[in-house]
Every structure is written in structure tokens, then in C-alpha cells.
Protein backbone atom coordinates (compact mmCIF):
# COMPACT_ATOMS: atom_id res chain seq x y z
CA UNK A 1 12.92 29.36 -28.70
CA UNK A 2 10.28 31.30 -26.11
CA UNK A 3 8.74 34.24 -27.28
CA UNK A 4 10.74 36.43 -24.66
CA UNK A 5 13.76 35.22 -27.11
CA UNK A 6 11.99 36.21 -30.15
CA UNK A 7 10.98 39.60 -29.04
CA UNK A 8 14.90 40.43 -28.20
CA UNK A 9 15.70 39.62 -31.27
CA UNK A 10 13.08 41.63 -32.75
CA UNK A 11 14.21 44.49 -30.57
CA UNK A 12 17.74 43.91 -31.63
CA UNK A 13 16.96 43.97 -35.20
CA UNK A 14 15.24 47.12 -35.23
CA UNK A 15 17.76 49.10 -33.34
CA UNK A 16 20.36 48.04 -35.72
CA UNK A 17 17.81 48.98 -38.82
CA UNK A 18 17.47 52.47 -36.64
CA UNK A 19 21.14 52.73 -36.62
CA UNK A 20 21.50 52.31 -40.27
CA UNK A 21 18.52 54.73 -40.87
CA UNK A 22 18.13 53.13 -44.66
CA UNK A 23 21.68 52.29 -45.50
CA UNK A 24 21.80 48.90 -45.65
CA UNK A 25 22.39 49.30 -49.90
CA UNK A 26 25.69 51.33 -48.94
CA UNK A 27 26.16 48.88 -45.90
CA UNK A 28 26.11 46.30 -48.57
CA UNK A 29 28.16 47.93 -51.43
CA UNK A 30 30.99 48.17 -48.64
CA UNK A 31 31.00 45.01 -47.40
CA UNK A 32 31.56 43.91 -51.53
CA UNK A 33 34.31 45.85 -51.85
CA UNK A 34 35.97 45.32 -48.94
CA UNK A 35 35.67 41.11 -50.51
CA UNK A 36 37.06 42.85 -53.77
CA UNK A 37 39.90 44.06 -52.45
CA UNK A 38 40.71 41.44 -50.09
CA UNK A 39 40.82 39.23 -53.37
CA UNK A 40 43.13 41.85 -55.43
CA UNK A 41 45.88 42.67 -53.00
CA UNK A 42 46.89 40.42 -50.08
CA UNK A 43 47.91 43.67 -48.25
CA UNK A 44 43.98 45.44 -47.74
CA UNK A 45 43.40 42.30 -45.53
CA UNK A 46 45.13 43.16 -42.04
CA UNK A 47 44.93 44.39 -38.89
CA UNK A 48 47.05 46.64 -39.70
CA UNK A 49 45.92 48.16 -42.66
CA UNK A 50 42.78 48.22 -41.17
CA UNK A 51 44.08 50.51 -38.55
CA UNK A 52 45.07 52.70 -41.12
CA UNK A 53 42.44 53.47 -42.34
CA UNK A 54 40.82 54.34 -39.34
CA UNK A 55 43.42 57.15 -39.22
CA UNK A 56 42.95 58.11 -42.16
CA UNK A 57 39.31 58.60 -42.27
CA UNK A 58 39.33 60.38 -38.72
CA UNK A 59 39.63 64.02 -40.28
CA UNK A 60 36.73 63.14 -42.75
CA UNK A 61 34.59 61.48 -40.39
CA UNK A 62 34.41 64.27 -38.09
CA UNK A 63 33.82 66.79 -41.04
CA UNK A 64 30.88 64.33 -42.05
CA UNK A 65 28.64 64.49 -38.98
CA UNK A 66 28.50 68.30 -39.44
CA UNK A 67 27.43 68.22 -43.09
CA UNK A 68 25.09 64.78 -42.41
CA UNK A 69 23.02 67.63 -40.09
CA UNK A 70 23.33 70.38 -42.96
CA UNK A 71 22.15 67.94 -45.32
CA UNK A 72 19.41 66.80 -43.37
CA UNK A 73 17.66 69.85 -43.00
CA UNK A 74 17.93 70.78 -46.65
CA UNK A 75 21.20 72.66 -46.45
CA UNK A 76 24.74 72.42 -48.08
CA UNK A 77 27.93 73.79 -46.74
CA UNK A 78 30.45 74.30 -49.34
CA UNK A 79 32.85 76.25 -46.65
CA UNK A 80 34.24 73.36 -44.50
CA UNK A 81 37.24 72.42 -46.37
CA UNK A 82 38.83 76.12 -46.23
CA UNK A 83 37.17 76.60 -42.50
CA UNK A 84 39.51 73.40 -41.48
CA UNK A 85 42.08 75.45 -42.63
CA UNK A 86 41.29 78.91 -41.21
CA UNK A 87 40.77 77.15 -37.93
CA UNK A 88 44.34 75.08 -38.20
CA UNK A 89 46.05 78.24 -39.12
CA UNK A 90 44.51 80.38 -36.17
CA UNK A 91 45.67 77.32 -33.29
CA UNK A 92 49.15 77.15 -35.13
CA UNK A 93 49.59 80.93 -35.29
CA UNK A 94 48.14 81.88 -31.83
CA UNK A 95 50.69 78.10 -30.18
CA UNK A 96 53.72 78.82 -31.99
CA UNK A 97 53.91 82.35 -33.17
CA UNK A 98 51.96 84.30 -30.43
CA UNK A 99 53.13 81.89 -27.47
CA UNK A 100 50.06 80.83 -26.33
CA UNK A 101 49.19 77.32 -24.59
CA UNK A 102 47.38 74.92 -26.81
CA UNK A 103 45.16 74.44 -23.94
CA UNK A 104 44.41 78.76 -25.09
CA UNK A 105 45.05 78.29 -28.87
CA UNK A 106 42.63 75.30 -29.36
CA UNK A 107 39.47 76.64 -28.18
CA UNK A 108 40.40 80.09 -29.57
CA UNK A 109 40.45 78.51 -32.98
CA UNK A 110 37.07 76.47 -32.40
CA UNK A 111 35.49 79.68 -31.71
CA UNK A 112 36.73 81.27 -34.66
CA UNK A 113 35.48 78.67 -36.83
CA UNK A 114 31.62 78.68 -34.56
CA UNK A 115 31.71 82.33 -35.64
CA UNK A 116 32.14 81.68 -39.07
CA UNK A 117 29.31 79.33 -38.72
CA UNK A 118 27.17 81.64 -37.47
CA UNK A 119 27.84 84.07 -39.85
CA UNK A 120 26.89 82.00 -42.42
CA UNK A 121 23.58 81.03 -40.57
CA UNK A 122 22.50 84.53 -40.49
CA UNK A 123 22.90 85.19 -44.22
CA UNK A 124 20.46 82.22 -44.43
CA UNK A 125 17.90 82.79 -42.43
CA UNK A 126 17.93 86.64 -41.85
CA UNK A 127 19.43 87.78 -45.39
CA UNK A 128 17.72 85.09 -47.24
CA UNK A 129 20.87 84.46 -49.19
CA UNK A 130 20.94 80.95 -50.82
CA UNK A 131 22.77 78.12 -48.94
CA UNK A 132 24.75 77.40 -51.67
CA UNK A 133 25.84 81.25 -52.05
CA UNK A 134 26.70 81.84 -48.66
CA UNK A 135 29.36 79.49 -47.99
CA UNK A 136 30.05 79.47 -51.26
CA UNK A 137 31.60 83.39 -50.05
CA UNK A 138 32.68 81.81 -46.51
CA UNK A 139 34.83 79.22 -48.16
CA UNK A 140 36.42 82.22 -50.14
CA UNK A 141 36.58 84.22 -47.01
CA UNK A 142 37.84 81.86 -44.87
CA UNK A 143 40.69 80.51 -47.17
CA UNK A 144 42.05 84.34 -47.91
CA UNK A 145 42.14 84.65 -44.17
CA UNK A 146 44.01 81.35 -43.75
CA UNK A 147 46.73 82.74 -45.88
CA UNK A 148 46.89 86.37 -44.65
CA UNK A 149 47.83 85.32 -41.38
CA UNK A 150 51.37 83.65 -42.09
CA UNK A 151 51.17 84.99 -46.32
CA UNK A 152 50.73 81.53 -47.06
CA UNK A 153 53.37 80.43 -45.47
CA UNK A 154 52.97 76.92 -43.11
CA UNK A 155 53.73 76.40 -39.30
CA UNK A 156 55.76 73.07 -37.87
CA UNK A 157 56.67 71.68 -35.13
CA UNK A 158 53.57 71.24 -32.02
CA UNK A 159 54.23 69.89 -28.04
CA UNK A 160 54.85 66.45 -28.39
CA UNK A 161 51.70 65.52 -26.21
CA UNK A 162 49.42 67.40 -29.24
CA UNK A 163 51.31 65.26 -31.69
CA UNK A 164 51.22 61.72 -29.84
CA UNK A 165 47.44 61.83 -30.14
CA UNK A 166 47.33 60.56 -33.14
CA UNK A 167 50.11 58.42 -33.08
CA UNK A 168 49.44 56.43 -29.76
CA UNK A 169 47.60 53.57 -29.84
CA UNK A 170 45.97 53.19 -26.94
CA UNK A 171 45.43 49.30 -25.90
CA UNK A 172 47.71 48.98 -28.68
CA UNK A 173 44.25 49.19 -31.09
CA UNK A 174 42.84 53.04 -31.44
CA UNK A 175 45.07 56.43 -31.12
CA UNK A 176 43.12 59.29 -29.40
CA UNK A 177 41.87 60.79 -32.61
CA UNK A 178 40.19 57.67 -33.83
CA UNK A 179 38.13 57.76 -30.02
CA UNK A 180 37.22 61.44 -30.63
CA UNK A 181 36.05 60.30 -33.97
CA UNK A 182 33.90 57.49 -32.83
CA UNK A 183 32.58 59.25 -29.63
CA UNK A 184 31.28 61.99 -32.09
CA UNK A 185 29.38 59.85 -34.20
CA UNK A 186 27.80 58.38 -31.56
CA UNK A 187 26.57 61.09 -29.53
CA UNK A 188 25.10 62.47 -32.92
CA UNK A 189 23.40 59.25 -33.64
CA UNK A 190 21.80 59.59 -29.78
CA UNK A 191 21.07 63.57 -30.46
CA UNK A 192 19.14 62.52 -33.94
CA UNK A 193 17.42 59.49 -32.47
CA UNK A 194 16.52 60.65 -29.06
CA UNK A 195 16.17 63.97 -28.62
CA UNK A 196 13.30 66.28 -29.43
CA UNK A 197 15.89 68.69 -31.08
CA UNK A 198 17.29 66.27 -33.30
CA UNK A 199 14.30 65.22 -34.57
CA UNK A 200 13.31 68.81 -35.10
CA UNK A 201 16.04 68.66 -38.20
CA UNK A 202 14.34 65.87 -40.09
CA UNK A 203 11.02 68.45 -39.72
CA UNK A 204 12.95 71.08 -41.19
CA UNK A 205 14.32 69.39 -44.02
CA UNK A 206 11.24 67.73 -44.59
CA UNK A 207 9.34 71.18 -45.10
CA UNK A 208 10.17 73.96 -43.42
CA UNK A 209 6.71 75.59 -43.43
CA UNK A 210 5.15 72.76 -41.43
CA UNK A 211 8.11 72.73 -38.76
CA UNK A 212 7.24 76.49 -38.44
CA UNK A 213 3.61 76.17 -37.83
CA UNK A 214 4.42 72.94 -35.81
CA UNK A 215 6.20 75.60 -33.16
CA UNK A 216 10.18 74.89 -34.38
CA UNK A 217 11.71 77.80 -34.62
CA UNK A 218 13.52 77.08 -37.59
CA UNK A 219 15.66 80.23 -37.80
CA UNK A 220 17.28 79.39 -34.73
CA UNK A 221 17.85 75.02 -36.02
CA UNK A 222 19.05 76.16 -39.13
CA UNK A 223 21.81 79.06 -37.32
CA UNK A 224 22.53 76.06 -34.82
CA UNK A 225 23.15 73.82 -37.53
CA UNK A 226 25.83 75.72 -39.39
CA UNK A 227 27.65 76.90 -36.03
CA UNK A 228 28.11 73.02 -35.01
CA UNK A 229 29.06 72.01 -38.90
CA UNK A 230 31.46 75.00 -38.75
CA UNK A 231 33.02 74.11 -35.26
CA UNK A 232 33.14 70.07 -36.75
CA UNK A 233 35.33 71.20 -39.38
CA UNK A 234 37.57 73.57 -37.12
CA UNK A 235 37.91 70.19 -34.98
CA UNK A 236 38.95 68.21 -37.88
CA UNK A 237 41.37 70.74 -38.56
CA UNK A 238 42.97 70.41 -35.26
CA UNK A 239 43.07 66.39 -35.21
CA UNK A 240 44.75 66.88 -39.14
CA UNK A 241 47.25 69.50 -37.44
CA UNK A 242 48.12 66.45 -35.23
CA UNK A 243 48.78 63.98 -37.64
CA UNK A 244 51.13 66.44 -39.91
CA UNK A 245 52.92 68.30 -36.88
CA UNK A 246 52.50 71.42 -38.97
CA UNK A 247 49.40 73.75 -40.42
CA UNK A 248 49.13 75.15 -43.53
CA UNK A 249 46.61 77.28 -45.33
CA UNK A 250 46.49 74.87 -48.17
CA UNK A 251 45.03 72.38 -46.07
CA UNK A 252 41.27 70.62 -46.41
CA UNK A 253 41.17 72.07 -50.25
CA UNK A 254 38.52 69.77 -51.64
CA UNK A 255 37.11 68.21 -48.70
CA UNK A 256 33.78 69.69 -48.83
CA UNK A 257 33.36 67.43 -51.60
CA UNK A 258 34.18 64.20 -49.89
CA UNK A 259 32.39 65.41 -46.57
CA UNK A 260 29.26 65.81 -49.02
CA UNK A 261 30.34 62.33 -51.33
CA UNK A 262 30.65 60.63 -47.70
CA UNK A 263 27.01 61.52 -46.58
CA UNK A 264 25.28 61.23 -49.71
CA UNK A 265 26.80 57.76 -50.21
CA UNK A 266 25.57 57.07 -46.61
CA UNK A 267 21.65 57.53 -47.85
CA UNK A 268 20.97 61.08 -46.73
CA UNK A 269 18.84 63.00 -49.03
CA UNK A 270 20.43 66.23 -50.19
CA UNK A 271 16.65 66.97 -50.44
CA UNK A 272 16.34 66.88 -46.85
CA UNK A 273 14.57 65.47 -44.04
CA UNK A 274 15.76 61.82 -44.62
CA UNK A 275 19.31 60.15 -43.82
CA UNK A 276 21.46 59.46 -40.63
CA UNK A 277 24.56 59.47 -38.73
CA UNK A 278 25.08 55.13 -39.21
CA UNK A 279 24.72 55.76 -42.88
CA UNK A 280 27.23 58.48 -42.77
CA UNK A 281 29.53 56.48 -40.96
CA UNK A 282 29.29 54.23 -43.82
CA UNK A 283 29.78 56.57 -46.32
CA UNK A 284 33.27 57.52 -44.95
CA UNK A 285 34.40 53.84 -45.01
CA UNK A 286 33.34 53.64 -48.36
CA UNK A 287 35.32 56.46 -49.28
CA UNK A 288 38.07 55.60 -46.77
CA UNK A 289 38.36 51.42 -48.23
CA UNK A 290 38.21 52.72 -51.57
CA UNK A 291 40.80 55.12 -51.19
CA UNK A 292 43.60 53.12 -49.99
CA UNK A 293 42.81 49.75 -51.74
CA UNK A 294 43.45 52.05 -54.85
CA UNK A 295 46.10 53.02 -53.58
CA UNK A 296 47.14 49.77 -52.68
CA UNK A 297 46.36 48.73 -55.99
CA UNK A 298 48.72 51.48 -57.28
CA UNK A 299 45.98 52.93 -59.15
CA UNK A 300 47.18 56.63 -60.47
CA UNK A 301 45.42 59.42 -57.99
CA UNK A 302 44.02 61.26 -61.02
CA UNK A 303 41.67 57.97 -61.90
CA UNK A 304 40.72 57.22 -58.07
CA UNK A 305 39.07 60.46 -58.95
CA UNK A 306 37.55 59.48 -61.17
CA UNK A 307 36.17 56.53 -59.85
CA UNK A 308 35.57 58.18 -57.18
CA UNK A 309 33.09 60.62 -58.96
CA UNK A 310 31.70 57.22 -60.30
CA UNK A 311 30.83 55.67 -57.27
CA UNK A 312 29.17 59.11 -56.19
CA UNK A 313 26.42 59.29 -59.16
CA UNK A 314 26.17 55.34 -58.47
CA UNK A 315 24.97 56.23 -54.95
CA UNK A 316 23.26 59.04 -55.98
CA UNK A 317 21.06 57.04 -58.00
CA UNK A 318 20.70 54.03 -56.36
CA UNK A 319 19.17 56.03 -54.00
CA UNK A 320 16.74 57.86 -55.91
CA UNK A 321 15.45 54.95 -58.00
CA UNK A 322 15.01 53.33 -53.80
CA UNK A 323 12.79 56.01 -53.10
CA UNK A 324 10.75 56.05 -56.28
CA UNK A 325 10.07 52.22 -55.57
CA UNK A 326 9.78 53.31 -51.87
């Protein structure tokens, strides 16, 4: 083997390790149950079912890369799940009630959700009011809102073009959803890794204080940050309005949990300033494998909870006790 050989595959190795940004543990833990599974139901095995749960995890995974940038800069945002909803009840009201094109109704609702992004990145940085408080009200906020505008009633029936994307497989492999999922995740691993800006979040989760004197304007990161979480999770609303056919204000309940399970399970520090997209990515096929081989495994959906939670410390501290030794 010539040294020009050995240098690729130095080159190669590293870009994968950069990919992973320290989740080769989680990496690992998936890849075991993914064996476990294959061994306790002949059905997790499959093209088929592995398809599946590439659907299934599209809503999630889109949600993820918001809070993975939240996260990294020391933040939490408690307000996706109900801003998913606000933002699938605004498209479906303004499409089917108001008459409006979805081409109109779409971006209408994205906006909605980027404003209550920003709203919630001004009681941060200008009002000083905690992360956890402040979309801790905007997940309240947002929710009533979702209701008020049909009183909690849902909304069926889309154009059959909004609906076919994600049911279409196209090449007979991936539905449209799925692509918008994967081409997210990787133009946030290229922002993070090779942009200046995105490595201006790792400085302000990493301390604040320095990333100030270093220049950042860390006011303006932190505002940006929330807006593109917020506008994530209005996205994810509108690919989970295409896999029902209908909106409803009930929708995304809980999923700030899992979007926050998914990317601590990946390896990103909800201390801040440590953590990536590939680990994230991770962290929703964890959650996404475990789901339906329980379900495969006709486990009862009050213990996947459970185990669920489980796996969650488990990650939690596998992680710490990492960067103790680290």
C-alpha cells in the first residue's frame, strides 16, 4: 500500500469521525439493537420495514436539527411540539377554509411559526427571561392559538399533489419527505462544519462571555437560532399534515421531548458548545428503530415509554461519565 493510499484513508477516516462529531457510543448502541431486533422478530429485517421507518422518523428528524442548534448553544426549546401544530393549523385554515393556494398557505404558516421564534429570541436575549421559561409560555401560547382558530376542531382533505409527497416513492426507494429530511441534515452538518457562523454556535454554548469579547454578537446567534428551530418545527408540521391528509391542533403534543431525547442521545451536550448534526441523525434512528421494533414486538405503548425514558438517562449518562474520562 503507497503512502498516497494511506493518507486517503486517513482523510477518509477523519471526515467520517467529523461527521459523527463524538457519537460513535450511540452509533454503536444502534447498530446493537438494530442485531436485537433482527434476532426477535423476522419482520424489523426488510426493505420494507426499513422504509418505514424512514417515514416515520421524517417529522422528528426535521424537528431535531432545530433543537441540535438550540442545544448547542446552551439553549432548550420546549415550544416545538405545539409550534408544529400552530403552524399545521394556520396552512390548513388559510388552504381549505380561507381558499388560498398551498403555494400562499405554506409559506404563510412558516412565517408564522419564524415569528414565534423570534419572539421567543427576544425574551432571551433582550428580556433576560430564562430559556426554559420562555417557550415554556410559547408552547402555551402557541397551542391555545392552534385551537382558537377552528375551536379545536381538525381540517381534512389537502390537493392530492400535497398529499402524494409523502406517499410517492420516488425510484421506487425515498418519498419526497424523506429527501427534504435528508437534504436538511446535510446542509446543517455543512453550515456547523464549514461555516464561520456555525462554528460561532459551539462559541456560544461553550461560554457566552468569551464569544462576546471574541466579536460574536451573540444576541443576534441566539435570536437566529430560535427563528430557524421555530421555522424547523412549522416545516415538520407541514410534512406531518402530508402524511395524515388532515391538521389538527392536537398534533406534535409531546414531541419536544423526543426532539430533545433524539439529540441528547446523539451526544450533544445540553450544556452546550459540544454535539452535532451526524450524532443527531443518530439519535432519531435510535428513537425511530426502537419505536417500531416495539411495536413490532407488540410491546404495550405505555412501557415503550418507559423504556424509552430508560434509554434516555442511559445516554444521558454514558455521556457524562465519556466526558469525565475525556
Amino acid at each position: 500500500m503507497s503512502a498516497l493510499d494511506v493518507n486517503e484513508q486517513g482523510r477518509q477516516s477523519r471526515n467520517l469521525l467529523g461527521w459523527l462529531s463524538g457519537a460513535t457510543g450511540p452509533l454503536i448502541g444502534l447498530l446493537m439493537l438494530s442485531v436485537f431486533l433482527s434476532v426477535a422478530t423476522d419482520r424489523f429485517l426488510s426493505v420494507r420495514n426499513a422504509l418505514n421507518i424512514l417515514d416515520q422518523i421524517t417529522v422528528l428528524g426535521v424537528m431535531s436539527v432545530g433543537m441540535t442548534f438550540v442545544i448547542l448553544i446552551g439553549g432548550i426549546d420546549l415550544s416545538v411540539g405545539s409550534v408544529l401544530a400552530l403552524s399545521m393549523m394556520i396552512m390548513g385554515w388559510l388552504g381549505n377554509i380561507a381558499g388560498l393556494p398551498m403555494a400562499v398557505a405554506i409559506p404563510l404558516a412558516l412565517l408564522v411559526s419564524a415569528v414565534s421564534g423570534l419572539i421567543v429570541g427576544v425574551l432571551v436575549t433582550r428580556l433576560r427571561v430564562p430559556a426554559f421559561i420562555a417557550t415554556l409560555a410559547m408552547m402555551s401560547v402557541a397551542r391555545g392559538v392552534a385551537n382558537m382558530i377552528t375551536d379545536g376542531q381538525q381540517i381534512v382533505g389537502f390537493p392530492d399533489w400535497f398529499t402524494m409527497l409523502a406517499i410517492d416513492r420516488h425510484f421506487g426507494v425515498l418519498t419526497a419527505t424523506v429527501f427534504l429530511m435528508l437534504a436538511i441534515v446535510v446542509l446543517a452538518w455543512l453550515f456547523l462544519k464549514y461555516r464561520s457562523e456555525g462554528r460561532m454556535l459551539y462559541a456560544v454554548g461553550g461560554n457566552p462571555e468569551v464569544a462576546r469579547l471574541a466579536g460574536i454578537n451573540v444576541g443576534l446567534v441566539t435570536i437566529g437560532v430560535y427563528v430557524l428551530c421555530a421555522v424547523l418545527a412549522g416545516l415538520a408540521g407541514i410534512v406531518l399534515a402530508a402524511r395524515l391528509d388532515a391538521v389538527q391542533p392536537s398534533s406534535g403534543f409531546g414531541y419536544e421531548l423526543d426532539t430533545i431525547a433524539a439529540v441528547v442521545i446523539g451526544g450533544t451536550s445540553l450544556s452546550g458548545g459540544a454535539g452535532g448534526i451526524g450524532g443527531t441523525l443518530i439519535g432519531v434512528l435510535i428513537i425511530g428503530v426502537l419505536r417500531n421494533g416495539l411495536n413490532l414486538l407488540n410491546v404495550s405503548p405505555f412501557l415503550q415509554q418507559v423504556i424509552i425514558g430508560v434509554v434516555i438517562v442511559l445516554a444521558v449518562g454514558a455521556e457524562t461519565l465519556r466526558r469525565k474520562k475525556a
